[in-house]
Protein backbone atom coordinates (compact mmCIF):
# COMPACT_ATOMS: atom_id res chain seq x y z
CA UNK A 1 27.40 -78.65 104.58
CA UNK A 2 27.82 -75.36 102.92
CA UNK A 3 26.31 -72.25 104.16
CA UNK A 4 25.69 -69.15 101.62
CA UNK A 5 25.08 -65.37 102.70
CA UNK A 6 24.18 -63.06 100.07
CA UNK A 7 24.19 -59.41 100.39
CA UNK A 8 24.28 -56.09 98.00
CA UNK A 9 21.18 -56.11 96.95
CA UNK A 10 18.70 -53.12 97.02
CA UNK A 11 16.95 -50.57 95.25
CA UNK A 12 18.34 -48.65 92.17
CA UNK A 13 16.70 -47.04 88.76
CA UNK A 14 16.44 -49.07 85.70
CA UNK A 15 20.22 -47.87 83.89
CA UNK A 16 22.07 -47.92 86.74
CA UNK A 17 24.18 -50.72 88.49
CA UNK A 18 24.27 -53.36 91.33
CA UNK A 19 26.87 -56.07 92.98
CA UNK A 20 25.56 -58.84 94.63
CA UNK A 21 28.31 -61.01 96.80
CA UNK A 22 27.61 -64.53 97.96
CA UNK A 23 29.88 -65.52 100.66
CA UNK A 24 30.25 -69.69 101.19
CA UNK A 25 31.35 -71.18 104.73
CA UNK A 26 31.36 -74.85 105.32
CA UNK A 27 32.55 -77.77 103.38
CA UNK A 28 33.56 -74.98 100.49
CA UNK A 29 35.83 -77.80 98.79
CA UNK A 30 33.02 -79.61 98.02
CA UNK A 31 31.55 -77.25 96.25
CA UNK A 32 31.20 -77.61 92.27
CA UNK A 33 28.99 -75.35 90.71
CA UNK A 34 28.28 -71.75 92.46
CA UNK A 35 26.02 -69.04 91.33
CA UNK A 36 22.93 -67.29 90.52
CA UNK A 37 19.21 -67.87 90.65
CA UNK A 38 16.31 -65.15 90.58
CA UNK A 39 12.72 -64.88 91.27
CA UNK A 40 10.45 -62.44 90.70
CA UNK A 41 6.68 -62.11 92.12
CA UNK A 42 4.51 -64.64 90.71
CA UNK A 43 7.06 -66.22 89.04
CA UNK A 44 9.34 -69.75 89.07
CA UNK A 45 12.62 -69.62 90.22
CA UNK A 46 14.89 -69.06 87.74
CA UNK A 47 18.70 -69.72 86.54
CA UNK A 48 20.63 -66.31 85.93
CA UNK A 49 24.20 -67.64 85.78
CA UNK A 50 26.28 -70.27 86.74
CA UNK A 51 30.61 -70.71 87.37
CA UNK A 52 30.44 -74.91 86.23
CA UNK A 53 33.48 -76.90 88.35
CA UNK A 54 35.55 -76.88 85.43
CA UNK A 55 35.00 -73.11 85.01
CA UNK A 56 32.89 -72.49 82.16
CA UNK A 57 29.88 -69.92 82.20
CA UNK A 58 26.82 -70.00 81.27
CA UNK A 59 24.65 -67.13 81.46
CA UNK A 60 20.31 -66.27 81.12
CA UNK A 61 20.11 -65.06 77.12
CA UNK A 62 18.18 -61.91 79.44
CA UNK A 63 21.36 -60.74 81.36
CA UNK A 64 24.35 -61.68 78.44
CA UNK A 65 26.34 -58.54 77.99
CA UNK A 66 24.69 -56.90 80.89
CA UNK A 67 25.48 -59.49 84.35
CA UNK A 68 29.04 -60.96 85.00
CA UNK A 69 29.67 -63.00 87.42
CA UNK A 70 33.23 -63.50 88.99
CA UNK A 71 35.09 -65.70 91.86
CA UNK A 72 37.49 -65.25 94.58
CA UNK A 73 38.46 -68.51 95.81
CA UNK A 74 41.12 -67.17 98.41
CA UNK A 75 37.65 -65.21 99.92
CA UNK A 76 35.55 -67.90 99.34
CA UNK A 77 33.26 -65.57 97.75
CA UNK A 78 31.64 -64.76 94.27
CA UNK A 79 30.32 -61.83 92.75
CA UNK A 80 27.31 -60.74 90.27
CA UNK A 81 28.16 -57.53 88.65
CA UNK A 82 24.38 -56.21 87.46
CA UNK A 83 24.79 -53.14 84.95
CA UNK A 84 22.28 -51.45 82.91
CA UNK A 85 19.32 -52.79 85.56
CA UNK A 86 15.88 -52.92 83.72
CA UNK A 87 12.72 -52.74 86.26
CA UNK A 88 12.18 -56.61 84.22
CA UNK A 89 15.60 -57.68 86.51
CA UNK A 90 13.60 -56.98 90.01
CA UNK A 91 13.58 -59.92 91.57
CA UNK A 92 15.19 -62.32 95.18
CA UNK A 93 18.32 -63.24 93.63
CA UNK A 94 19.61 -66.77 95.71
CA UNK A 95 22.87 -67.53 95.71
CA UNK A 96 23.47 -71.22 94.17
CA UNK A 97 25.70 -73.97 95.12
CA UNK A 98 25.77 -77.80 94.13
CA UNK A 99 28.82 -80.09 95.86
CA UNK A 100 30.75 -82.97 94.48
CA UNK A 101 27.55 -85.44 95.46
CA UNK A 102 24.88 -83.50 94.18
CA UNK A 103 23.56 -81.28 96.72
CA UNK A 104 22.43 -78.46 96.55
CA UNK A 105 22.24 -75.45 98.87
CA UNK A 106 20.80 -71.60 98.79
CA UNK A 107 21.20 -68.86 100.47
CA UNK A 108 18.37 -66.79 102.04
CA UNK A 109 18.13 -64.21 98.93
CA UNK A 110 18.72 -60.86 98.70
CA UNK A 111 15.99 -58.57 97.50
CA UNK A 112 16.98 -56.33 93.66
CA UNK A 113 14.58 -53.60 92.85
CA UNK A 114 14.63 -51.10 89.55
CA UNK A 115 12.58 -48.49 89.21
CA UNK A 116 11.25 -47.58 85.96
């Protein structure tokens, strides 16, 4: 098992900036992928980004150039670095992992508002 805990989130004005941390307990060796999803009201669930187990990134084509995400293995932790926050980015954001056997696990979300 693998437990996730986001926090960070909050309210901020569309320009400004944000870090979300997801902290992972548990069977963190297992783990594979790790990252980001969103959802906004009245809307699916959706992928932001993504740290793949060998380490490659993939990002949304709506947050390139403006999200980065970033790992500390020694904390167990990773990181989404949010700048330049349009009111478009308000959303839960969910913390994202898959394990070695293919399951999955979220955390509770953390809520993102910008204001226009």
């Amino acid at each position: 098992q693998v437990q996730l805990v986001e926090s960070g989130g909050g309210l901020v004005q569309a320009g400004g900036s944000l870090r979300l941390s997801c902290a992972a307990s548990g069977s963190t060796w297992r783990i594979g992928d790790i990252g980001w999803y969103r959802q906004a009201p009245g809307k699916q669930r959706e992928v932001v980004t993504i740290i793949r187990r060998g380490g490659s990134i993939d990002y949304a084509d709506s947050v390139k150039g403006r999200f980065t995400i970033s790992r500390d293995n020694a904390k167990n932790t990773v990181y989404l670095q949010m700048n330049s926050l349009k009111p478009e980015d308000t959303a839960v954001y969910y913390c994202y992992a898959r394990n070695l056997y293919g399951s999955d696990y979220w955390g509770q979300g953390t809520q993102v508002t910008v204001s226009s």
